[in-house]
Protein backbone atom coordinates (compact mmCIF):
# COMPACT_ATOMS: atom_id res chain seq x y z
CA UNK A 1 0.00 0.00 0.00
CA UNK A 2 1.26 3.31 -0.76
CA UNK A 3 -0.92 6.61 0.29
CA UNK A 4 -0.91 9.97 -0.73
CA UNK A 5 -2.56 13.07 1.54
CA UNK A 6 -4.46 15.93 -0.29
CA UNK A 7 -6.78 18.88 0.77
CA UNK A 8 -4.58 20.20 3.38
CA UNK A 9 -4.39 24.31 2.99
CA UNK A 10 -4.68 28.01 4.48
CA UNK A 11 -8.15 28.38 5.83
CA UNK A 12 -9.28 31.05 8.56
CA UNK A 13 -9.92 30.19 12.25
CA UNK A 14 -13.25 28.55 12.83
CA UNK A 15 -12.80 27.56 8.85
CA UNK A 16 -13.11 23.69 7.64
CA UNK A 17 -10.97 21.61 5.76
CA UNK A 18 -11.42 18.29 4.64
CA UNK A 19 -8.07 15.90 3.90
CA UNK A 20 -8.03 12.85 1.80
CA UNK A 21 -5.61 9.89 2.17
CA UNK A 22 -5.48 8.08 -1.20
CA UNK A 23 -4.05 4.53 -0.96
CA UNK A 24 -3.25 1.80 -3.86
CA UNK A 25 -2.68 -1.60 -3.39
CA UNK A 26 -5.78 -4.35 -3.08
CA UNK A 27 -4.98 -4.87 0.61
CA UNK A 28 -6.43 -1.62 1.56
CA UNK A 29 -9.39 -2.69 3.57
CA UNK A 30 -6.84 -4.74 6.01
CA UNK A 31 -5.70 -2.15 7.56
CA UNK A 32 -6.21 0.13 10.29
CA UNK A 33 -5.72 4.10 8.60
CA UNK A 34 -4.97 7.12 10.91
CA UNK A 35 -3.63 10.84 10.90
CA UNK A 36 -0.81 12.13 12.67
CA UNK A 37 0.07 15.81 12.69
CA UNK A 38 3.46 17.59 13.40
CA UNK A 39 3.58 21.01 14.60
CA UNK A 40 6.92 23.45 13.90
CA UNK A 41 9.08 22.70 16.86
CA UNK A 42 7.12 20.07 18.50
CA UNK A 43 6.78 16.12 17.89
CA UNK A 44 4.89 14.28 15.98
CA UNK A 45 1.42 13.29 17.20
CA UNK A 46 -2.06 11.07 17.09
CA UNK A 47 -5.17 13.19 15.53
CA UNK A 48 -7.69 10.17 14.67
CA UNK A 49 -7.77 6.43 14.07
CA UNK A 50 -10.07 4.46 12.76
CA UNK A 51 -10.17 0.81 12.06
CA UNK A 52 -10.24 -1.73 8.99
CA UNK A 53 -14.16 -1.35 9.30
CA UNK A 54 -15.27 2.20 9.89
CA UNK A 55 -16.60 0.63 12.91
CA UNK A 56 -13.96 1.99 15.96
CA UNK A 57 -12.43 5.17 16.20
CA UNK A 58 -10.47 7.14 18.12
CA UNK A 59 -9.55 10.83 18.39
CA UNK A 60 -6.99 13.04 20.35
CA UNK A 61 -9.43 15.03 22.63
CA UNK A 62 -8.70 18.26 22.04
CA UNK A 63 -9.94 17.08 18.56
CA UNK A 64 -13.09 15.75 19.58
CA UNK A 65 -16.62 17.09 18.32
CA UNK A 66 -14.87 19.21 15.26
CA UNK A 67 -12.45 16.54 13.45
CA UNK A 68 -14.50 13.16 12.13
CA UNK A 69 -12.34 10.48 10.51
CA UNK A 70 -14.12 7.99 7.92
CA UNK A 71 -13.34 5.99 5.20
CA UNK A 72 -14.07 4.01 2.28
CA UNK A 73 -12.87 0.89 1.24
CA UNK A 74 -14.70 0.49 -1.96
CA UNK A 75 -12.72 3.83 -3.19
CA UNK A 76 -9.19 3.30 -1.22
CA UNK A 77 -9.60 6.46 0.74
CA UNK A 78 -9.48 8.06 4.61
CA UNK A 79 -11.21 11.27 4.74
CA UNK A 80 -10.75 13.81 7.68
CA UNK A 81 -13.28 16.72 8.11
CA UNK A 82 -12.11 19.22 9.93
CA UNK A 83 -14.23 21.89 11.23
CA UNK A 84 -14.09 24.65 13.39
CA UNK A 85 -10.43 24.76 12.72
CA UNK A 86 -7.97 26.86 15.41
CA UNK A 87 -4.63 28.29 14.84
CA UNK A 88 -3.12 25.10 17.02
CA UNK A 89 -4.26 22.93 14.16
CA UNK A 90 -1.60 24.29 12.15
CA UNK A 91 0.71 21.56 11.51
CA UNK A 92 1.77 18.99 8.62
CA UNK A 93 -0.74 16.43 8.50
CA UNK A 94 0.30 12.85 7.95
CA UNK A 95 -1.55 9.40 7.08
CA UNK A 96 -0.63 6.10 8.51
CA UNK A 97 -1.95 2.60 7.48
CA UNK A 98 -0.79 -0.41 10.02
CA UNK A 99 -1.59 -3.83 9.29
CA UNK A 100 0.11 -6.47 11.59
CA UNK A 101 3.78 -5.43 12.06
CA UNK A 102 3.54 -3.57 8.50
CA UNK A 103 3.31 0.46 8.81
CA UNK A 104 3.04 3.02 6.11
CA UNK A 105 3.42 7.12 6.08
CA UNK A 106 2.07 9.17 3.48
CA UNK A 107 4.26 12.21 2.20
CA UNK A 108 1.85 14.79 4.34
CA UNK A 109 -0.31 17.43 3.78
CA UNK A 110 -0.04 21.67 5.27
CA UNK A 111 -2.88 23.00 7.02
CA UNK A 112 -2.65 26.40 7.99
CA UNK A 113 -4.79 27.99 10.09
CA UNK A 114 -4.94 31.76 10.70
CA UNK A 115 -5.64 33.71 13.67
């Protein structure tokens, strides 16, 4: 599997954005997708999981109730809506598929958020 991010962008404070994670391969629906973000000057951290269903997942709380992660199997694709977007959301934002020991990054995505 092999993913690629898209929609990330500048959008105003209390904006939305949605991102995409496109991913090829057949195995797709095996594994569990989530999105990572990376601030300037701080680490790399959890946003939202989901699993190989839709069924689970699993947000960072001070994401909770504006970011929704769902996705698609039949299409290959993790969306994440983000709304009600702050000026901490600013970060690179970065897909990960895990299935068993196997882990893949996507090349991430810029979302800027003004003040």
């Amino acid at each position: 599997v092999q993913l690629v991010e898209s929609g990330g962008g500048l959008v105003q404070a209390g904006g939305s954005l949605r991102l995409s994670c496109a991913a090829s391969g057949r195995t797709f629906s095996s594994y569990a997708m989530g999105w990572f973000r990376r601030a300037p000057g701080k680490e790399r951290e959890f946003v939202a999981a989901i699993n190989w269903s839709g069924a689970s997942t699993l947000y960072l709380d001070s994401v909770k109730g504006r970011f929704t992660i769902s996705r698609d199997n039949a299409k290959n694709t993790v969306l994440l809506q983000m709304n009600s977007l702050m000026p901490e959301d600013t970060a690179v934002y970065y897909c990960l598929g895990t299935y068993g020991s196997a882990s893949v990054w996507g090349q991430g995505t810029q979302v800027t958020v003004s003040s």
